[in-house]
PDB file of N, CA and C in Angstrom:
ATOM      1  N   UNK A   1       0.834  -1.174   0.000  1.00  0.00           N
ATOM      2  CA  UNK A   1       0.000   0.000   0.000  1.00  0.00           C
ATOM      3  C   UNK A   1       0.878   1.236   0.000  1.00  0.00           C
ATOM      4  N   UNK A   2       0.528   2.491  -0.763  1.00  0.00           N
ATOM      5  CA  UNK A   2       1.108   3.648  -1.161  1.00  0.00           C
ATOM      6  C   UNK A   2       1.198   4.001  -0.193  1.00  0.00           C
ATOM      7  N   UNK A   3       1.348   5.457   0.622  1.00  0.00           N
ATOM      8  CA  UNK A   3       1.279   6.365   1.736  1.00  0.00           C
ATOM      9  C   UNK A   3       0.062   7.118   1.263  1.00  0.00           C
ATOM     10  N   UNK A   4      -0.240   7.322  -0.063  1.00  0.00           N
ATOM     11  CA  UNK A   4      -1.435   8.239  -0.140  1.00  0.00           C
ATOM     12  C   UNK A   4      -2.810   7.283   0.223  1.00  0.00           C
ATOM     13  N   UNK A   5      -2.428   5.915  -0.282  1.00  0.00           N
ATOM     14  CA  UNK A   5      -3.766   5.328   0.063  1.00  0.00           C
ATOM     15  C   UNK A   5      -4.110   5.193   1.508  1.00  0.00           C
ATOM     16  N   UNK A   6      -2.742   4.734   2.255  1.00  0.00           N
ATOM     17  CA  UNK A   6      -3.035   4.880   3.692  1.00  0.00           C
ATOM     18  C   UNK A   6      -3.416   6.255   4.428  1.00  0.00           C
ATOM     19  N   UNK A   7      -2.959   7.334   4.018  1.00  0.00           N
ATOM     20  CA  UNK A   7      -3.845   8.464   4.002  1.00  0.00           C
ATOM     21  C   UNK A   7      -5.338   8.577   4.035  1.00  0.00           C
ATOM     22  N   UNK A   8      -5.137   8.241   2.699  1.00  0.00           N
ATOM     23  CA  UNK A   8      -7.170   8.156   2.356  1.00  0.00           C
ATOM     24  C   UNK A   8      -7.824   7.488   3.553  1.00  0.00           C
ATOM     25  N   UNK A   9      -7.028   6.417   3.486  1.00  0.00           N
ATOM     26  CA  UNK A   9      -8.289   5.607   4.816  1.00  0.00           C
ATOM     27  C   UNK A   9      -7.993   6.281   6.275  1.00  0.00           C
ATOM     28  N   UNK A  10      -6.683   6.682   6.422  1.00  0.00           N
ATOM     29  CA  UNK A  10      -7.186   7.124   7.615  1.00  0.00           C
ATOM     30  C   UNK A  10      -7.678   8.482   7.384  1.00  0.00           C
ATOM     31  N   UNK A  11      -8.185   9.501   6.412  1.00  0.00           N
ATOM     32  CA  UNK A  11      -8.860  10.758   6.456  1.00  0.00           C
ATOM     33  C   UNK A  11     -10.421   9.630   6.228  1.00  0.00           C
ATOM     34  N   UNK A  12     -10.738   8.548   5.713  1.00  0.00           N
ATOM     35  CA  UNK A  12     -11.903   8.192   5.425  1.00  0.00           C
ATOM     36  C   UNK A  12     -12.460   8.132   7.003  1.00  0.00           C
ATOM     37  N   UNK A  13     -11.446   7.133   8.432  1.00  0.00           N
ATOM     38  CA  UNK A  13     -11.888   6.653   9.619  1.00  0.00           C
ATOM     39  C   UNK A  13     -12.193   7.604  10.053  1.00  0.00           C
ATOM     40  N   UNK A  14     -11.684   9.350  10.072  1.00  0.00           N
ATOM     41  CA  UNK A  14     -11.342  10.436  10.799  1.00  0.00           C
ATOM     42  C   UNK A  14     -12.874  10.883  10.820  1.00  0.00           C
ATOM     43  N   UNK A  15     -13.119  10.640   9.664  1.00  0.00           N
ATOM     44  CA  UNK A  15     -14.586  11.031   8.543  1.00  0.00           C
ATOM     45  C   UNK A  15     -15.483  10.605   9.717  1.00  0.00           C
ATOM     46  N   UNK A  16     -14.977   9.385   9.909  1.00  0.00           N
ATOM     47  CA  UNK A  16     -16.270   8.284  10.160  1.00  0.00           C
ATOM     48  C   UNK A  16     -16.352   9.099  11.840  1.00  0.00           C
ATOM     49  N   UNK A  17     -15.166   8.623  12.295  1.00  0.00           N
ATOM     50  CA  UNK A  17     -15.197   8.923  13.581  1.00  0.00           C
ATOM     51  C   UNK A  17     -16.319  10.011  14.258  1.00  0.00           C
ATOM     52  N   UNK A  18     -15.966  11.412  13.125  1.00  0.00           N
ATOM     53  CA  UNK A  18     -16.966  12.159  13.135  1.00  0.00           C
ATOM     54  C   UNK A  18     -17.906  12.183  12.998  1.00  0.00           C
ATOM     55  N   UNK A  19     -18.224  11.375  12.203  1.00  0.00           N
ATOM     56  CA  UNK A  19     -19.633  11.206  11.974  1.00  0.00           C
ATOM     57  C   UNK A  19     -20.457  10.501  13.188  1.00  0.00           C
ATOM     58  N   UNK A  20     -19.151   9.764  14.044  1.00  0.00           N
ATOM     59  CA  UNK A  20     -20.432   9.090  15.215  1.00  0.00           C
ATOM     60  C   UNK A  20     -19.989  10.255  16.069  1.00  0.00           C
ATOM     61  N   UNK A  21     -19.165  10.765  16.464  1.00  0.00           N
ATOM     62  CA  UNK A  21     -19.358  11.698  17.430  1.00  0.00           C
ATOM     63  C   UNK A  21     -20.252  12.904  17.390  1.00  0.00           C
ATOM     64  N   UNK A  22     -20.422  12.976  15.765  1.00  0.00           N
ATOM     65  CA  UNK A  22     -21.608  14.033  15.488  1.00  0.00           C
ATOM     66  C   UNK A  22     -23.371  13.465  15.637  1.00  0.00           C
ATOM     67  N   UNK A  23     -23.154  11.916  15.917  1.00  0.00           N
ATOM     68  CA  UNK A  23     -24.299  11.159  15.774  1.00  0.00           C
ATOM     69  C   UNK A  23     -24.599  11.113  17.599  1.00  0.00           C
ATOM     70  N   UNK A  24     -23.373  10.675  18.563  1.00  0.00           N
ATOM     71  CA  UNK A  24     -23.352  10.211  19.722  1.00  0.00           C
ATOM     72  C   UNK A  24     -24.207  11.986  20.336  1.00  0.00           C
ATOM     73  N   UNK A  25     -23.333  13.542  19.776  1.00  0.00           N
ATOM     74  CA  UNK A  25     -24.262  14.333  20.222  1.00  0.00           C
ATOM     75  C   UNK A  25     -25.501  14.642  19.654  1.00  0.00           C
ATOM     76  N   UNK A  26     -26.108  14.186  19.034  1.00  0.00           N
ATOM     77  CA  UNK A  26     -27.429  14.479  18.595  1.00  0.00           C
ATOM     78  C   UNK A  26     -28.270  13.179  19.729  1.00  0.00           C
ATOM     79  N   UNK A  27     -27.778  11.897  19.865  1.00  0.00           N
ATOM     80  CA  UNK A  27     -28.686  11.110  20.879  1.00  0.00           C
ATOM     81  C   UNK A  27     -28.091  12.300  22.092  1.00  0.00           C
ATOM     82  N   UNK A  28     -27.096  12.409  22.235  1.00  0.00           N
ATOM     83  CA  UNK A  28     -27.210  13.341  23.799  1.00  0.00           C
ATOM     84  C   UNK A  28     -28.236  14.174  23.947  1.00  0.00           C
ATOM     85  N   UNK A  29     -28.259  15.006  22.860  1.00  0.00           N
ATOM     86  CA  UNK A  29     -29.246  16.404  22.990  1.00  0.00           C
ATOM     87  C   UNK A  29     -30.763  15.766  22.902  1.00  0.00           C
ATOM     88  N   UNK A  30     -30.940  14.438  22.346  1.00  0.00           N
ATOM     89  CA  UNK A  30     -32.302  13.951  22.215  1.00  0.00           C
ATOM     90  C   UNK A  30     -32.825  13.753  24.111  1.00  0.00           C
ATOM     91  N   UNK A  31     -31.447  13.072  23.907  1.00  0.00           N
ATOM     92  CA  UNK A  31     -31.807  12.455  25.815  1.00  0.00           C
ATOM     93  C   UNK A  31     -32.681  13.652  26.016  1.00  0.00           C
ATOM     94  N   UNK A  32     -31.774  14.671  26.369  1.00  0.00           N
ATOM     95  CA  UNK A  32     -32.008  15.666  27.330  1.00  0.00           C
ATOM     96  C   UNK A  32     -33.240  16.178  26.958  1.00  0.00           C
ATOM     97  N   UNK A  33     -33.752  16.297  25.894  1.00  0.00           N
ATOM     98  CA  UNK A  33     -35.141  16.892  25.333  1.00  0.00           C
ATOM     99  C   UNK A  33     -36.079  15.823  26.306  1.00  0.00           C
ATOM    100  N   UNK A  34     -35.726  14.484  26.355  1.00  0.00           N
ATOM    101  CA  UNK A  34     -36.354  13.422  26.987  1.00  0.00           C
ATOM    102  C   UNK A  34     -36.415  13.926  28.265  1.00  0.00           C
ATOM    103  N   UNK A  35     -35.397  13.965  28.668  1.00  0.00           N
ATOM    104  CA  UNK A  35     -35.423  14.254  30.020  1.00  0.00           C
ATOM    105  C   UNK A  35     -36.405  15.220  30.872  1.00  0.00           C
ATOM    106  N   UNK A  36     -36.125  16.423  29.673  1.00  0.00           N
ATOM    107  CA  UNK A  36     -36.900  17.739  30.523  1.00  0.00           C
ATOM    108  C   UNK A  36     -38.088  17.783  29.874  1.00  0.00           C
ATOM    109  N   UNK A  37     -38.861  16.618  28.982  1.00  0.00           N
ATOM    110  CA  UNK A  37     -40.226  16.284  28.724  1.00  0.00           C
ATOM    111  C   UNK A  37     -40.594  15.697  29.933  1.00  0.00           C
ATOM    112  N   UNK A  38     -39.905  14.714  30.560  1.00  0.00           N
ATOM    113  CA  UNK A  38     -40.293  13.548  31.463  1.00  0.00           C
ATOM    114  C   UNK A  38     -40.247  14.774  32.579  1.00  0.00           C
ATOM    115  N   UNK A  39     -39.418  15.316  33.006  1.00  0.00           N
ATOM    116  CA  UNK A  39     -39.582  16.339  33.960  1.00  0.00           C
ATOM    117  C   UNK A  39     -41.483  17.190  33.866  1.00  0.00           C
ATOM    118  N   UNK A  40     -41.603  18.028  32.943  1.00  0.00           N
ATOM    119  CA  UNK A  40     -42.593  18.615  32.666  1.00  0.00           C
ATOM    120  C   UNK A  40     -43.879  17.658  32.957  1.00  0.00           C
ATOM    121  N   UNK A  41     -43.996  16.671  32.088  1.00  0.00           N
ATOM    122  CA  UNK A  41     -44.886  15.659  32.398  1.00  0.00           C
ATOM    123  C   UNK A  41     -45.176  15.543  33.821  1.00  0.00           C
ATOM    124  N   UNK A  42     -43.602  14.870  34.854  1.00  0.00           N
ATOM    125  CA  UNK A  42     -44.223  14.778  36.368  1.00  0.00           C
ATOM    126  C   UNK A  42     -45.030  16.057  37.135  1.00  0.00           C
ATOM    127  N   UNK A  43     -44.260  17.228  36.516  1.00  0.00           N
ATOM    128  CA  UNK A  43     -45.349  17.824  37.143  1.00  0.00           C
ATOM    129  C   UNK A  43     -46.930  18.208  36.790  1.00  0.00           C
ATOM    130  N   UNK A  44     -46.846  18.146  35.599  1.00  0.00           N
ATOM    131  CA  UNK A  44     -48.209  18.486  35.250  1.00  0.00           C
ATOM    132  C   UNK A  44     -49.096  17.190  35.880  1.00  0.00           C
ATOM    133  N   UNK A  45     -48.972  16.082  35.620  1.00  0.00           N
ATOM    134  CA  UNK A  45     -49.149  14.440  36.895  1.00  0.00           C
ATOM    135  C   UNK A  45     -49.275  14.926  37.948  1.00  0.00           C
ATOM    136  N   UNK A  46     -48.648  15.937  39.043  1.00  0.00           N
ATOM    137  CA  UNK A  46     -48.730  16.469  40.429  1.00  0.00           C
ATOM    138  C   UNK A  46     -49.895  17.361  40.147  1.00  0.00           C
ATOM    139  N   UNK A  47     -49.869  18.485  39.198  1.00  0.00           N
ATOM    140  CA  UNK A  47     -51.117  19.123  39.399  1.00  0.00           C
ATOM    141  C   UNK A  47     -52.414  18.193  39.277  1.00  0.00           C
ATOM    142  N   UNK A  48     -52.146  17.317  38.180  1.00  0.00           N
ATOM    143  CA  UNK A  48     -53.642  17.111  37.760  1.00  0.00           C
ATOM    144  C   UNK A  48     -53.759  15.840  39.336  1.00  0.00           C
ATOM    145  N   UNK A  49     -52.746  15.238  39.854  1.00  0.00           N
ATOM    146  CA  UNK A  49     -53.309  14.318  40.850  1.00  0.00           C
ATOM    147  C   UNK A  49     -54.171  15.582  41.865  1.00  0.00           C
ATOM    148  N   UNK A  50     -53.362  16.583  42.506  1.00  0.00           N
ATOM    149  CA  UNK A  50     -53.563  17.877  43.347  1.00  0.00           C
ATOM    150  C   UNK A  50     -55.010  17.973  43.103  1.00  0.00           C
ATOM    151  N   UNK A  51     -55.055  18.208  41.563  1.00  0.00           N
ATOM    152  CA  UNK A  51     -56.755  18.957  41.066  1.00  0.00           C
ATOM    153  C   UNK A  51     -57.770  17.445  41.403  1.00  0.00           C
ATOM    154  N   UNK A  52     -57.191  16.556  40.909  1.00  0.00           N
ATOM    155  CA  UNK A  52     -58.296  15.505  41.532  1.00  0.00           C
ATOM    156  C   UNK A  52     -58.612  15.614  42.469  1.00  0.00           C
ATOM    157  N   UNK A  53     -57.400  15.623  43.584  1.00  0.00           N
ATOM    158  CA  UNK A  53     -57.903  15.427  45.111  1.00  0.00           C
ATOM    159  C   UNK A  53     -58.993  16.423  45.055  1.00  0.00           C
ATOM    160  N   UNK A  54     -59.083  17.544  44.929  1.00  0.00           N
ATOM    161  CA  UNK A  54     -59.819  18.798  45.311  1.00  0.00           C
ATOM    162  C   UNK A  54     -61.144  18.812  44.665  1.00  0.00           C
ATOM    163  N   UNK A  55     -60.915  17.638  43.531  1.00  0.00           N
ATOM    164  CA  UNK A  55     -62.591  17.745  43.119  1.00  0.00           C
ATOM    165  C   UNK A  55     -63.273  16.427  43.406  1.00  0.00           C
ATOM    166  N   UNK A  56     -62.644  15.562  43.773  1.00  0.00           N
ATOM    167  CA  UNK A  56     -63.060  14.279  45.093  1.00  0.00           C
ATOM    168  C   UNK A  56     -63.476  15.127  46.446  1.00  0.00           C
ATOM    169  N   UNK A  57     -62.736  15.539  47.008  1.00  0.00           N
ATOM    170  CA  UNK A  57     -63.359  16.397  48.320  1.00  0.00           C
ATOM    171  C   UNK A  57     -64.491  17.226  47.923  1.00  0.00           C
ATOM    172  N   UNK A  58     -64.355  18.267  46.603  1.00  0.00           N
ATOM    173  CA  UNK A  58     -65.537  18.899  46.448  1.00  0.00           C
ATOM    174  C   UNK A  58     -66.840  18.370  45.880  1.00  0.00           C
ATOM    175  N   UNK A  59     -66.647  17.199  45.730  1.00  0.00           N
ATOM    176  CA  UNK A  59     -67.728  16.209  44.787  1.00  0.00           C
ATOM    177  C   UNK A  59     -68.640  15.397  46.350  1.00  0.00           C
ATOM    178  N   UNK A  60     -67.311  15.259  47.270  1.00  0.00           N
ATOM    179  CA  UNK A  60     -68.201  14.507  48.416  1.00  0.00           C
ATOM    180  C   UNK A  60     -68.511  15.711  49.658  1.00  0.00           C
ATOM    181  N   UNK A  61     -68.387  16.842  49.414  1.00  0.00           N
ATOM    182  CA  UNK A  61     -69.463  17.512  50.338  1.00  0.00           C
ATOM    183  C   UNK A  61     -70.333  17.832  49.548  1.00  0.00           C
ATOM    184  N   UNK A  62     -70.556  18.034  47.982  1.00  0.00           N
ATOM    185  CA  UNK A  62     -71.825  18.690  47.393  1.00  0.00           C
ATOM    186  C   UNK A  62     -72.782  17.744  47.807  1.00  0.00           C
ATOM    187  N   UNK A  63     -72.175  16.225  47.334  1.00  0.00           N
ATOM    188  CA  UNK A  63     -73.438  15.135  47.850  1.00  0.00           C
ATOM    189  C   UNK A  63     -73.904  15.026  49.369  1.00  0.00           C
ATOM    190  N   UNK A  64     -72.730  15.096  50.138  1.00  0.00           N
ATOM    191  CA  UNK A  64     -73.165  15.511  51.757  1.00  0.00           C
ATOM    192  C   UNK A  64     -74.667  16.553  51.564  1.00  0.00           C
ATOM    193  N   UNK A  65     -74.481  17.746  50.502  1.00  0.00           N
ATOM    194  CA  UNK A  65     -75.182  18.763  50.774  1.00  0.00           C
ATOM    195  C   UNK A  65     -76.785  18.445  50.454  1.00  0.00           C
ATOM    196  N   UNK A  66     -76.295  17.736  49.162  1.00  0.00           N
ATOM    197  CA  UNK A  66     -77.474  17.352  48.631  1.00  0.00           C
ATOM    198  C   UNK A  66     -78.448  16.105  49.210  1.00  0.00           C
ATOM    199  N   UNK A  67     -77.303  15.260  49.987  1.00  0.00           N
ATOM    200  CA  UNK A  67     -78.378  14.656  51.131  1.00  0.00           C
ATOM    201  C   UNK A  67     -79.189  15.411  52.213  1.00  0.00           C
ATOM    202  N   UNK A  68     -78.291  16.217  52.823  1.00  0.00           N
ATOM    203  CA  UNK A  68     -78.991  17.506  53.639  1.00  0.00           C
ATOM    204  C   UNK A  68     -80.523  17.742  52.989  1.00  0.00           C
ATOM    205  N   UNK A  69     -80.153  18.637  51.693  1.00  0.00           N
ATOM    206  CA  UNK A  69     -81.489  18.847  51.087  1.00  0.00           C
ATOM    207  C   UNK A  69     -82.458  18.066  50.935  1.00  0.00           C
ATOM    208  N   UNK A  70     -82.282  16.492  50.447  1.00  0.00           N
ATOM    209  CA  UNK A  70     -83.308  15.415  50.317  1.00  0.00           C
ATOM    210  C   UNK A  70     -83.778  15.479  51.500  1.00  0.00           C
ATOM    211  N   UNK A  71     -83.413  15.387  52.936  1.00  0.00           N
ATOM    212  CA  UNK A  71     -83.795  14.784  54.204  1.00  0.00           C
ATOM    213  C   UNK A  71     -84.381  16.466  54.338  1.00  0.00           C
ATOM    214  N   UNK A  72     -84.426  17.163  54.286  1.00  0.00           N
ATOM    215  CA  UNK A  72     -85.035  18.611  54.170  1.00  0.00           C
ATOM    216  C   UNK A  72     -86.057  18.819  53.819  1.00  0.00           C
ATOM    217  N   UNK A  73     -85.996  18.365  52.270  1.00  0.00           N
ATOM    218  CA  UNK A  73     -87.691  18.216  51.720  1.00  0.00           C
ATOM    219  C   UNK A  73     -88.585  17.317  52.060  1.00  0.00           C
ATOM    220  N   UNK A  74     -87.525  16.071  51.921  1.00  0.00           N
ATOM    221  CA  UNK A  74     -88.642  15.040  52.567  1.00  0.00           C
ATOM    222  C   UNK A  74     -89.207  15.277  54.192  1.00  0.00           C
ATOM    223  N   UNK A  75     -88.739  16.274  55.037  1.00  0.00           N
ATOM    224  CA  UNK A  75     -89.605  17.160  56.200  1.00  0.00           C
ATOM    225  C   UNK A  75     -90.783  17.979  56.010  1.00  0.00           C
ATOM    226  N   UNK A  76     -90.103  18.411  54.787  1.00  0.00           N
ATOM    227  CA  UNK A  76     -91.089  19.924  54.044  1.00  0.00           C
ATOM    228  C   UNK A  76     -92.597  18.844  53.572  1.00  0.00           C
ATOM    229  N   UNK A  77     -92.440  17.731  53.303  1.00  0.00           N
ATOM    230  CA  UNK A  77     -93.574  17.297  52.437  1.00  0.00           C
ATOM    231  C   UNK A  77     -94.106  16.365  53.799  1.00  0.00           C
ATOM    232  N   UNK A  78     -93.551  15.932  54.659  1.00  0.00           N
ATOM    233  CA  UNK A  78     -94.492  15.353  55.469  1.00  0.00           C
ATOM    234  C   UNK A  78     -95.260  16.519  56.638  1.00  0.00           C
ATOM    235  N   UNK A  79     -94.477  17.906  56.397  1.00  0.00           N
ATOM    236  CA  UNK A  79     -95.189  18.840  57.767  1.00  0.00           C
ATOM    237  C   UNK A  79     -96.474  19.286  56.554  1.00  0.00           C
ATOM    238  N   UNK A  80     -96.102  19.340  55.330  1.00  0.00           N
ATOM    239  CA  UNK A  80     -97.268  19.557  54.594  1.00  0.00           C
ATOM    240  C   UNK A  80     -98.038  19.041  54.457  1.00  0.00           C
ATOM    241  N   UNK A  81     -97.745  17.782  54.491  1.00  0.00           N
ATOM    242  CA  UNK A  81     -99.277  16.889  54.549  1.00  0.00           C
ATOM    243  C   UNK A  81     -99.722  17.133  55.585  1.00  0.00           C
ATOM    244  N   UNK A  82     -99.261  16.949  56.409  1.00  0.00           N
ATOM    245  CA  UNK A  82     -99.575  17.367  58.241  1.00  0.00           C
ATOM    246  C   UNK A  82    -100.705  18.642  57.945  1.00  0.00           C
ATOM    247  N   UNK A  83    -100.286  19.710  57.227  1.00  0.00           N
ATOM    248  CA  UNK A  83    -100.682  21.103  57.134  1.00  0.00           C
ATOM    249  C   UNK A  83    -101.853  20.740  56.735  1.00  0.00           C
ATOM    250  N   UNK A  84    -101.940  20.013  55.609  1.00  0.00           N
ATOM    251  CA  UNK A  84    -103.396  19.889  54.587  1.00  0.00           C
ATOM    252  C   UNK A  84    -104.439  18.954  55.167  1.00  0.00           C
ATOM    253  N   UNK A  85    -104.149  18.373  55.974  1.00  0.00           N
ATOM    254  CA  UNK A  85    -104.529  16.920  57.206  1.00  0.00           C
ATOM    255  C   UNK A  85    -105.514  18.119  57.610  1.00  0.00           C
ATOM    256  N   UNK A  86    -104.656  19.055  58.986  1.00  0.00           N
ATOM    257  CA  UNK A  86    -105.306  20.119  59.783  1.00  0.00           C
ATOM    258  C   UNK A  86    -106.122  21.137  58.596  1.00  0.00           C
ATOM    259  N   UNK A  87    -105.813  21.493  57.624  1.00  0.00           N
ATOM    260  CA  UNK A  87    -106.835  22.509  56.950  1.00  0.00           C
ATOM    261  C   UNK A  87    -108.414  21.764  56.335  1.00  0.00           C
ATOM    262  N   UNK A  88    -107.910  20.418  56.122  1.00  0.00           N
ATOM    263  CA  UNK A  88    -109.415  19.803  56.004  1.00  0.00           C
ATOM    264  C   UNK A  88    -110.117  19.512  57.317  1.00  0.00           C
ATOM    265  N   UNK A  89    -109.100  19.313  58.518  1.00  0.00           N
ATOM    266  CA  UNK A  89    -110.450  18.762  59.697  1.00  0.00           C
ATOM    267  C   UNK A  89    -110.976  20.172  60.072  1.00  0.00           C
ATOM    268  N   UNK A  90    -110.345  21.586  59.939  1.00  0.00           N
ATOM    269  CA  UNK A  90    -110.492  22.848  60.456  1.00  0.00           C
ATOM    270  C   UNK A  90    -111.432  22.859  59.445  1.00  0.00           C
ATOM    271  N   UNK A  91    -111.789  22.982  58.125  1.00  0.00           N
ATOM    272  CA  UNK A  91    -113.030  22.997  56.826  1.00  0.00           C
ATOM    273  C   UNK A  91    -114.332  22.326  57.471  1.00  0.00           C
ATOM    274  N   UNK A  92    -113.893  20.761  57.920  1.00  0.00           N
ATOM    275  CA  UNK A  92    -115.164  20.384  58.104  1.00  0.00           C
ATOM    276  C   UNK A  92    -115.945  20.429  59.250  1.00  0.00           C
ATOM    277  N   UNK A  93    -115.434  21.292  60.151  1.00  0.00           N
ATOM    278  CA  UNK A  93    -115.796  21.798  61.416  1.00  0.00           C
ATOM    279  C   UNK A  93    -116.816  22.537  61.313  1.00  0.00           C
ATOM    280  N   UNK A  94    -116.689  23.542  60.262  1.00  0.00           N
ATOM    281  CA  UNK A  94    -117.659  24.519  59.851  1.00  0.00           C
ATOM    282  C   UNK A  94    -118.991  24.474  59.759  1.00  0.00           C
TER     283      UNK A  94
END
């Protein structure tokens, strides 16, 4: 082998070399895009767990409330019958 051909190949490996070290930083810079996606992600995961909790708690006092109200009306409709009971025996008194 000449000296120029051994040249060539080693300007061809030099080539190459570069080419993975230009390849090895592009997966680096991918990582890191990975990385500070996976970052972003956990937190937005913390808010939205956070926002659940808060609409589990606010979901089980509305129904607390709204039992309140059922057991409320269902008072309202038995003092009313009660009411309409007394306005007919007070009618037929007359």
């Amino acid at each position: 082998m000449g000296q120029k051909n051994l040249e060539e190949r080693q300007k061809a490996l030099e080539d190459r070399q570069k080419n993975l070290e230009t390849g090895q930083k592009a997966l680096e810079d991918r990582q890191k895009n990975l990385e500070i996606g996976q970052e972003e992600i956990k937190k937005d995961l913390k808010a939205v767990i956070e926002q659940t909790a808060n609409l589990t708690e606010f979901r089980e006092e509305i129904n607390e409330k709204i039992d309140t109200l059922i057991e409320d009306l269902n008072t309202v409709e038995i003092v009313t019958s009660k009411n309409w009971n007394d306005i007919a025996k007070l009618k037929s008194v007359k």
